[in-house]
N, C-alpha and C. Protein backbone atom coordinates (compact mmCIF):
# COMPACT_ATOMS: atom_id res chain seq x y z
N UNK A 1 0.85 -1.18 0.00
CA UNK A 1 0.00 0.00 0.00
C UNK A 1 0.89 1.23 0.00
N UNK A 2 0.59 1.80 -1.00
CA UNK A 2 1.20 3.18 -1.15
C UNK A 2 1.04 4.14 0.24
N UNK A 3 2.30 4.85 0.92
CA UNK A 3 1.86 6.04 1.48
C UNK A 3 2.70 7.31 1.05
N UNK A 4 1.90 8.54 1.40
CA UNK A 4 2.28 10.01 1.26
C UNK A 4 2.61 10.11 0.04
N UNK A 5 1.70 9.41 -1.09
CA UNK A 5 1.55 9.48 -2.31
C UNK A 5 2.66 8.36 -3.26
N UNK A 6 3.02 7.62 -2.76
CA UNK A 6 3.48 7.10 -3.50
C UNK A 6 3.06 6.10 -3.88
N UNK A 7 3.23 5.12 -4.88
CA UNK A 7 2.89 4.09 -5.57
C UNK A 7 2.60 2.57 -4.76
N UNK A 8 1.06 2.34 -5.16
CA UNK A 8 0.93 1.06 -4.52
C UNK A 8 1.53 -0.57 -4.46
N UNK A 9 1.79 -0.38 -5.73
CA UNK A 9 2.78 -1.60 -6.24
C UNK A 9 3.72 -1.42 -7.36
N UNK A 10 4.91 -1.07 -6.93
CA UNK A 10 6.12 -1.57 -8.05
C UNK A 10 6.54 -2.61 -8.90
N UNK A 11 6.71 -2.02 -9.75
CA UNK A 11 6.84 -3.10 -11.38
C UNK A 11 7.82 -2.43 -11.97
N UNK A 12 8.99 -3.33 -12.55
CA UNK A 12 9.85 -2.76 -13.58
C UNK A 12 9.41 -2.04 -14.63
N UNK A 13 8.21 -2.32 -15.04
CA UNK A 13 7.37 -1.22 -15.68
C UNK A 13 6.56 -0.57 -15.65
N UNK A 14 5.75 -0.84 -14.42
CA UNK A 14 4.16 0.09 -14.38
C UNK A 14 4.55 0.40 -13.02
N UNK A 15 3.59 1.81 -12.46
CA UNK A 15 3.26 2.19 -11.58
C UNK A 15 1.84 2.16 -11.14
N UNK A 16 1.31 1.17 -10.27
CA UNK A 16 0.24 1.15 -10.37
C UNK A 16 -0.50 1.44 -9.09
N UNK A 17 -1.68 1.84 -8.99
CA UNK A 17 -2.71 2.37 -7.93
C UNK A 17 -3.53 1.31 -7.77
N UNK A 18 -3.88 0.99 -6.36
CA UNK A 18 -5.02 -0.04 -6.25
C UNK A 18 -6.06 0.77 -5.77
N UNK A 19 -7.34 0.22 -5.78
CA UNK A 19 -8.30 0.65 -5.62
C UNK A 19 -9.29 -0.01 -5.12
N UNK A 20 -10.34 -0.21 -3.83
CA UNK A 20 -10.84 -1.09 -3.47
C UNK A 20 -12.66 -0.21 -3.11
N UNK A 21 -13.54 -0.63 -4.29
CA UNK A 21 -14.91 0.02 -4.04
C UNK A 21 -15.84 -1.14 -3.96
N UNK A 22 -16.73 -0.84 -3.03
CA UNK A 22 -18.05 -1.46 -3.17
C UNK A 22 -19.01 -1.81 -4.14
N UNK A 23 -18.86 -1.02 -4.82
CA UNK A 23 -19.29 -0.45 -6.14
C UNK A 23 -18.46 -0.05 -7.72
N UNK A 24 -18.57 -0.50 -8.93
CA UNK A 24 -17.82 0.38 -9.86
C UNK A 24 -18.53 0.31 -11.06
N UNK A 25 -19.17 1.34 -11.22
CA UNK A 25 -20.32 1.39 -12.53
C UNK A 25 -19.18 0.80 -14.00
N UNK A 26 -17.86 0.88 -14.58
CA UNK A 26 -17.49 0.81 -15.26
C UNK A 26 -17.43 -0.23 -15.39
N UNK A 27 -17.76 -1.66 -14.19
CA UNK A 27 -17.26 -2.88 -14.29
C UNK A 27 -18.62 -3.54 -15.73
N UNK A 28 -19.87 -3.00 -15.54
CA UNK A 28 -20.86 -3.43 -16.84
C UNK A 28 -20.58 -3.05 -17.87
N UNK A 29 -19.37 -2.13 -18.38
CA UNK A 29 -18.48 -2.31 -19.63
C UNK A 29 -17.89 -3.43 -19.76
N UNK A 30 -17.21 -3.79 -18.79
CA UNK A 30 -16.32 -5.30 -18.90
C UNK A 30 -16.88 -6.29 -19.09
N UNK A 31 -18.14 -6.22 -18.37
CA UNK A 31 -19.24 -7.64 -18.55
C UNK A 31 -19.62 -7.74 -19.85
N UNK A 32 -20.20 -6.47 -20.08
CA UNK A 32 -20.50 -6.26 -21.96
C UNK A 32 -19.43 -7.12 -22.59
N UNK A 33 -18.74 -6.87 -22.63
CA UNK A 33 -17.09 -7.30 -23.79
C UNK A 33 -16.79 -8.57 -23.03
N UNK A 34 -17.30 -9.15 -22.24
CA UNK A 34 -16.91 -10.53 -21.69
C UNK A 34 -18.27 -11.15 -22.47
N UNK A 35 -19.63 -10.58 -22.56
CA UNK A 35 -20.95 -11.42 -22.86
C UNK A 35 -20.50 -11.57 -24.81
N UNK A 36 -20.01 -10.42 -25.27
CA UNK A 36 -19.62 -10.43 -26.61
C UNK A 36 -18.09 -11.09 -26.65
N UNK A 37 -17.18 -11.63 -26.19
CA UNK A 37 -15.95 -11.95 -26.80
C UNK A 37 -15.90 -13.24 -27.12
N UNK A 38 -15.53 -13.56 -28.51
CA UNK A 38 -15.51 -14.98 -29.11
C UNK A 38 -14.33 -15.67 -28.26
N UNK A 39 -14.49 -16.95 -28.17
CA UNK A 39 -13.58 -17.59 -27.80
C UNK A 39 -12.33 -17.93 -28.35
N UNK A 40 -11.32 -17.49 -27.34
CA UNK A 40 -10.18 -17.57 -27.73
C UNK A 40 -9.32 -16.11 -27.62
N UNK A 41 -10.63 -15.23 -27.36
CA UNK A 41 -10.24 -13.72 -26.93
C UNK A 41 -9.85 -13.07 -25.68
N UNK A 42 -9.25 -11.96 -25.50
CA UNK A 42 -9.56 -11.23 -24.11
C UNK A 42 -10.13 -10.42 -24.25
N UNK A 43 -11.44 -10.27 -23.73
CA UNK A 43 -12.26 -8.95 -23.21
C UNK A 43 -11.98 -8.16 -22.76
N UNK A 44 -11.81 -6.95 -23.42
CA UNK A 44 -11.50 -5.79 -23.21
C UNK A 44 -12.59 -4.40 -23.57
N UNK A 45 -12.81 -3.74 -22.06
CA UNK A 45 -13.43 -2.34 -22.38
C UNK A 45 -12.40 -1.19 -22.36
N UNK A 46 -13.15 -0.50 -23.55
CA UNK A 46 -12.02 1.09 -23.78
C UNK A 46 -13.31 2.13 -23.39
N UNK A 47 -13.21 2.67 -22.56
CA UNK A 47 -14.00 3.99 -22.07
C UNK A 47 -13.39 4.99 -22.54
N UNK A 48 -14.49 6.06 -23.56
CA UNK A 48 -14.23 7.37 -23.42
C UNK A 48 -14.99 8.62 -22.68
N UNK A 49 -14.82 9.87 -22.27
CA UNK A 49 -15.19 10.65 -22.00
C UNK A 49 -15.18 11.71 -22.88
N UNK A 50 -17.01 11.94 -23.23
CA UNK A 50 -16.78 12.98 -24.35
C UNK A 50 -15.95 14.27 -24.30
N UNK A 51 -15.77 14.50 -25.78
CA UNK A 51 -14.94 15.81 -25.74
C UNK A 51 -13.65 16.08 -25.18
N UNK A 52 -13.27 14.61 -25.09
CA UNK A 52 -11.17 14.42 -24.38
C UNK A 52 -10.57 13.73 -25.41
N UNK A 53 -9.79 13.94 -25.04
CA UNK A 53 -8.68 13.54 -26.03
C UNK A 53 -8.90 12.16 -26.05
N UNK A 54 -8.96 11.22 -26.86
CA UNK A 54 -8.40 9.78 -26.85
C UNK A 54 -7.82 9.20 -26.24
N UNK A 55 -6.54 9.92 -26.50
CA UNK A 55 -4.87 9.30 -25.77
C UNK A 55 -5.54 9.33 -23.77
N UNK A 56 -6.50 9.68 -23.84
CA UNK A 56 -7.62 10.03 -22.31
C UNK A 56 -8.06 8.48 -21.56
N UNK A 57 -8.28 7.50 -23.01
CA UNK A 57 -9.23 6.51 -22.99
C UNK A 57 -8.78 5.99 -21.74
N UNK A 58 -9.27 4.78 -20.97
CA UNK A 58 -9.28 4.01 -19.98
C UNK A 58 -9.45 2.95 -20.37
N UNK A 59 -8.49 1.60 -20.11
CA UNK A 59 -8.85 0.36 -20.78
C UNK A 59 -9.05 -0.22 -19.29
N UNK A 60 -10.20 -1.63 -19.70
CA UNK A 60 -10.54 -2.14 -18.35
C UNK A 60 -10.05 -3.67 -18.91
N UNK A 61 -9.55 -4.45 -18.11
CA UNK A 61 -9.47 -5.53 -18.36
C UNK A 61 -9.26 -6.44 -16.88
N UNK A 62 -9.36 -7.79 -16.91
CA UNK A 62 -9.89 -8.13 -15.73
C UNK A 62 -8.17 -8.66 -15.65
N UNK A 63 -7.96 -8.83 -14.16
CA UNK A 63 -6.59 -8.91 -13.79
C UNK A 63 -6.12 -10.05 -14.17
N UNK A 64 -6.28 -11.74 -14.05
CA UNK A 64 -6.08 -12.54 -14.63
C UNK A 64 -5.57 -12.68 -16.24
N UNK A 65 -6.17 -11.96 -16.86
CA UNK A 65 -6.25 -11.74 -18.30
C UNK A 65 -4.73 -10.80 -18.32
N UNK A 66 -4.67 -9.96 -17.65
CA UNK A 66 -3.42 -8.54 -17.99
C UNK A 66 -2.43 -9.43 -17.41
N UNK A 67 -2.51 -10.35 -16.23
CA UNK A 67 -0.87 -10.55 -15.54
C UNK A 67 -0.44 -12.13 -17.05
N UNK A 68 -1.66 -12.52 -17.74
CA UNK A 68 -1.61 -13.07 -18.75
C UNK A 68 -0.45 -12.45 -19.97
N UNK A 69 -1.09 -11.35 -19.85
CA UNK A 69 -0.68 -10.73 -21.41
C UNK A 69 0.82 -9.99 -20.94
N UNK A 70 1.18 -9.42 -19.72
CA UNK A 70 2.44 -9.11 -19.14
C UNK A 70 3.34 -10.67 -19.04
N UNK A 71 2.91 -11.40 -18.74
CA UNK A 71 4.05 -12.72 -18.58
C UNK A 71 4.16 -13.40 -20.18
N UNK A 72 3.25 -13.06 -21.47
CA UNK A 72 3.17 -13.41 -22.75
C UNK A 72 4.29 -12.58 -23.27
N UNK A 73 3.98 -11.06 -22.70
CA UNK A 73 5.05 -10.15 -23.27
C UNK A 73 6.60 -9.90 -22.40
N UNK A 74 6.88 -10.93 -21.51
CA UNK A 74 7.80 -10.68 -20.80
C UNK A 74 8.76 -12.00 -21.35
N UNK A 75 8.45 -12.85 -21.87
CA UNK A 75 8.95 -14.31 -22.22
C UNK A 75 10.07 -13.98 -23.70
């Protein structure tokens, strides 16, 4: 756990923030793209917020799937 602002978990490449809610309206994006992904895929939601930049987007992907695609791209 991060304190006095610093980073929750260190990675030779990412800096990442954890986050722990009761609630997260964005997670029925993920479900969407999990009820639509053919097999053999990873489900992935890209959120935008109108009128921002792109490079803005937010990708959601479920953790299993990312420590997947980090140990695919680390080999």
């Amino acid at each position: 756990m991060g304190l006095l602002g610093n980073e929750d978990i260190s990675h030779p490449e990412f800096s990442i923030e954890v986050k722990d809610r009761k609630k997260f309206t964005g997670i029925k994006y993920l479900e969407q793209a999990e009820r639509n992904c053919p097999d053999g895929k990873i489900p992935i939601a890209i959120v935008h917020v109108t009128r921002q930049s792109h490079s803005r987007d937010v990708v959601l992907v479920r953790l299993n799937d990312w420590q997947r695609l980090v140990e695919r791209n680390t080999k």
